[in-house]
Protein backbone atom coordinates (compact mmCIF):
# COMPACT_ATOMS: atom_id res chain seq x y z
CA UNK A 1 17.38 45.16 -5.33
CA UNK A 2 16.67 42.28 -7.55
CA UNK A 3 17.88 39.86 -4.36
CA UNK A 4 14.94 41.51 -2.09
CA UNK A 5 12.64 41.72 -4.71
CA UNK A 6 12.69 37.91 -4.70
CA UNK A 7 12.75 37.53 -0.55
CA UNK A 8 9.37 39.53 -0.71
CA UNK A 9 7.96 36.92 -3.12
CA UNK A 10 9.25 34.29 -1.37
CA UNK A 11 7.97 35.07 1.89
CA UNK A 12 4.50 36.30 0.50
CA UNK A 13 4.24 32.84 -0.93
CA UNK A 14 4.98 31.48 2.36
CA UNK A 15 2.55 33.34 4.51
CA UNK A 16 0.00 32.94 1.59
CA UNK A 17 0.87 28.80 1.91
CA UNK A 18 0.43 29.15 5.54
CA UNK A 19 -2.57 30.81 5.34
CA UNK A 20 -4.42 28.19 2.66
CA UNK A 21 -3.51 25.28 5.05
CA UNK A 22 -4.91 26.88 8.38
CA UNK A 23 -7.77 27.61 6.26
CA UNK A 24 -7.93 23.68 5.07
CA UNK A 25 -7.52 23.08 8.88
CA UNK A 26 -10.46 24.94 9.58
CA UNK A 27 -12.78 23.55 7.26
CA UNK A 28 -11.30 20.24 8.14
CA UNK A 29 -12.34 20.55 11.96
CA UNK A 30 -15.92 22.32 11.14
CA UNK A 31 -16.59 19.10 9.20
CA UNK A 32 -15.62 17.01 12.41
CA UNK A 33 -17.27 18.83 14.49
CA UNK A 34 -20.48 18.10 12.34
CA UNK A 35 -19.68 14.50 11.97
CA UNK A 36 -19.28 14.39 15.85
CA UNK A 37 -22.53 14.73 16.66
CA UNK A 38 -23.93 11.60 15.15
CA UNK A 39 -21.25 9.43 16.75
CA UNK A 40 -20.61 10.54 20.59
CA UNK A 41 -19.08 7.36 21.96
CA UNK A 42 -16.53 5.62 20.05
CA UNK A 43 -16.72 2.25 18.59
CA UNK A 44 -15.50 -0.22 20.10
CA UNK A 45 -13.18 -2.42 18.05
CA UNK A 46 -13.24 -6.49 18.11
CA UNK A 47 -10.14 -8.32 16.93
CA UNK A 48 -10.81 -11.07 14.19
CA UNK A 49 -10.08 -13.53 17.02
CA UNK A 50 -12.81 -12.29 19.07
CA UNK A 51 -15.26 -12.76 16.38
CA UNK A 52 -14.54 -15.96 15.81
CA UNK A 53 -14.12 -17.04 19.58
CA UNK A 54 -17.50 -15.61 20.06
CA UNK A 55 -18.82 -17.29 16.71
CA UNK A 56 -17.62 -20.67 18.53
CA UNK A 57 -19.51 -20.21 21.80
CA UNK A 58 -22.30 -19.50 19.94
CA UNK A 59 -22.37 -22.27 18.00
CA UNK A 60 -21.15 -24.42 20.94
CA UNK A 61 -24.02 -23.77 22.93
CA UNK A 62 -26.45 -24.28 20.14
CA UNK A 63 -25.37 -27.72 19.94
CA UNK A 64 -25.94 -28.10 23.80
CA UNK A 65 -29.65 -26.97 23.49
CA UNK A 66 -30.11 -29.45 20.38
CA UNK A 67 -28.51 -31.97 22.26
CA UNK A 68 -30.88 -31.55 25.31
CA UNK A 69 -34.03 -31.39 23.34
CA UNK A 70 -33.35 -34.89 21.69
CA UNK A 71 -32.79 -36.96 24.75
CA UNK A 72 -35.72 -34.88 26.84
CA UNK A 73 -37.63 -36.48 23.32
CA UNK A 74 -36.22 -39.34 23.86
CA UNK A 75 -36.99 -39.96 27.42
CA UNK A 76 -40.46 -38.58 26.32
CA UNK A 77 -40.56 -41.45 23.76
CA UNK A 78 -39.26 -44.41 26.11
CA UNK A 79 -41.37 -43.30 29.09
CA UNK A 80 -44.33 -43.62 26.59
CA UNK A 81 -43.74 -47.55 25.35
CA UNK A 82 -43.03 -48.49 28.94
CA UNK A 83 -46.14 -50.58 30.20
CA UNK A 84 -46.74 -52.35 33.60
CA UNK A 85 -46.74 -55.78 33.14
CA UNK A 86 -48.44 -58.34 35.57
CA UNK A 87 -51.07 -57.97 37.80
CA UNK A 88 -50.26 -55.97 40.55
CA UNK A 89 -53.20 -56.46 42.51
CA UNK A 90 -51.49 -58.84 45.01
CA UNK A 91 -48.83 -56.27 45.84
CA UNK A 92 -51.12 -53.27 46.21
CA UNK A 93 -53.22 -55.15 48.49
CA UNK A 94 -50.24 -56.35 50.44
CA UNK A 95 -49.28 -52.70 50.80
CA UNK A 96 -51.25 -50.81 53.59
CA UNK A 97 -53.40 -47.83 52.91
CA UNK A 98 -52.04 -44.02 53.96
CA UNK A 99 -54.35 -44.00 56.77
CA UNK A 100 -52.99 -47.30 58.11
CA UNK A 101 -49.48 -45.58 57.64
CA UNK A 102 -50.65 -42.20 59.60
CA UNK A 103 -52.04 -44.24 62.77
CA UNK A 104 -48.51 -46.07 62.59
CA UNK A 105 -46.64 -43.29 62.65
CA UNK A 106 -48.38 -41.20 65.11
CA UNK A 107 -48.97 -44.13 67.75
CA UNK A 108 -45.25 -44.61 67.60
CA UNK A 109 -44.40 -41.56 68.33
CA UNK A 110 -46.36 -41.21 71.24
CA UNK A 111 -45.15 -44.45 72.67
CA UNK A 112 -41.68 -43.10 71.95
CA UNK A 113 -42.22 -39.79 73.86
CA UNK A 114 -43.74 -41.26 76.76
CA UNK A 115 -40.81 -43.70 76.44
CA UNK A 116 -38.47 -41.20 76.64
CA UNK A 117 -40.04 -40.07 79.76
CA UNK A 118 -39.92 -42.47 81.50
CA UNK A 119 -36.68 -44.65 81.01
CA UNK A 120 -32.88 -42.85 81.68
CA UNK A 121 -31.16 -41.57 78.84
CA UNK A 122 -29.41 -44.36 77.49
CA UNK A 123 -24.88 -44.57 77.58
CA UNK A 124 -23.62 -43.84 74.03
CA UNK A 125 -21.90 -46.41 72.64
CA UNK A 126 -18.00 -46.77 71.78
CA UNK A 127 -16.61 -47.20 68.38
CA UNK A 128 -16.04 -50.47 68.69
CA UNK A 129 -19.29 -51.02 69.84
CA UNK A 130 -21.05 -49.40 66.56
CA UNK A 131 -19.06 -51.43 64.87
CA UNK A 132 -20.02 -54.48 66.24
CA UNK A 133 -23.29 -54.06 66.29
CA UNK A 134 -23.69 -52.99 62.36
CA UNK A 135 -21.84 -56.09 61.55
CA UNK A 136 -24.27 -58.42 63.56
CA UNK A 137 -27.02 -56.57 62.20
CA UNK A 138 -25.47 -57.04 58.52
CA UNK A 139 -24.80 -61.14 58.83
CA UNK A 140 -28.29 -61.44 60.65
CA UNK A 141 -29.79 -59.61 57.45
CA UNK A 142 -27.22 -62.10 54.81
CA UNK A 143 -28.52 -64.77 56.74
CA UNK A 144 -32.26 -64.13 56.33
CA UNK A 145 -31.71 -62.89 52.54
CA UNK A 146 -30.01 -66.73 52.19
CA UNK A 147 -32.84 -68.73 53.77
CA UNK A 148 -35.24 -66.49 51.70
CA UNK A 149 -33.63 -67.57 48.43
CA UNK A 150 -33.11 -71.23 49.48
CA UNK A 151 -37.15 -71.27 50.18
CA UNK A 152 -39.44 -73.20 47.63
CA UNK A 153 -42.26 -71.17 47.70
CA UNK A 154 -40.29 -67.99 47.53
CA UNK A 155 -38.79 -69.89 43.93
CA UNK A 156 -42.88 -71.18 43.00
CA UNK A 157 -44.61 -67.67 43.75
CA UNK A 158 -42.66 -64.67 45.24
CA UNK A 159 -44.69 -61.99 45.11
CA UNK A 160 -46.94 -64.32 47.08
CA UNK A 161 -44.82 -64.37 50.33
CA UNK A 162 -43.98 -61.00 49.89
CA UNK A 163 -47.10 -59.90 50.29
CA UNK A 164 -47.72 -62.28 53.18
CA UNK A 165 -44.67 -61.54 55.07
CA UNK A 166 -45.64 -57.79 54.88
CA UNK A 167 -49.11 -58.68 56.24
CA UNK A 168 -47.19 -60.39 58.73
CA UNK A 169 -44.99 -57.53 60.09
CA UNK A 170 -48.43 -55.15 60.38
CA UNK A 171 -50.42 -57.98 62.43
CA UNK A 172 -47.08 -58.10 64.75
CA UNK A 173 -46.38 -54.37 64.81
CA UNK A 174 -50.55 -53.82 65.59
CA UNK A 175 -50.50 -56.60 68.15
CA UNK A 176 -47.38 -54.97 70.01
CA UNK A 177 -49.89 -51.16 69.45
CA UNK A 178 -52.25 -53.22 71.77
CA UNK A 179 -50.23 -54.18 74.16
């Protein structure tokens, strides 16, 4: 009797074991059931290598902006000390006004319409053709850039011929209008 005696007590501690931890289960789930409430969605988790990559863009583009600011203030800065030097009277009267300009423009194309209409369309040129011509037109250009730099009074005074060979090109181009 003794032996089941002792099975009893054994098995009454058991069940009363078993019993204490569902209970401890229970009260541990109520309290995460009241704990879920305030947090719904889970955290997210960053890895110390995403801190520090992000701390490093950060940083990186902070530098760009700083670096952008000084040389807009520097620009700032160096377009304030620049000053026009010279008179500049000569060119701006060589230069023709915007109304001059307009009548240019519109007078030429005109002529170039009525052109159109009346000559045949023209043959495209070959390759070799382009070609040729761009060159000729190139050395012509050398050539007249040459005997402009061997002239003396381009040397003595150049804004002075510029401004006369400009007044030049208008009295030809308004002489070939009239025509």
């Amino acid at each position: 009797m003794a032996k089941t005696k002792r099975n009893v007590r054994a098995k009454a501690k058991s069940v009363v074991g078993a019993a204490k931890q569902k209970a401890q289960d229970m009260q541990a789930k109520l309290r995460q059931d009241t704990l879920l409430h305030k947090t719904l969605a889970p955290k997210k988790t960053t890895t110390k290598k995403e801190k520090s990559e992000a701390k490093h863009k950060k940083l990186l583009k902070r530098f760009a902006e700083t670096r952008k600011e000084r040389k807009e203030e520097q620009a700032r800065k160096n377009r304030e000390k620049t000053k026009v030097i010279g008179d500049l009277k000569p060119l701006r009267d060589a230069l023709p006004s915007l109304q001059d300009i307009y009548n240019l423009v519109k007078t030429k194309q005109k002529d170039a319409s009525e052109q159109a209409a009346l000559t045949e369309p023209e043959v495209p040129l070959t390759a070799n053709e382009k070609i040729r011509k761009k060159r000729t037109e190139m050395v012509n250009r050398v050539k007249s850039f040459e005997k402009l730099i061997k002239d003396k009074n381009f040397k003595k005074n150049p804004r002075e011929v510029i401004a006369s060979h400009v007044r030049n090109k208008y009295q030809a181009m308004e002489e070939d209008d009239d025509e």
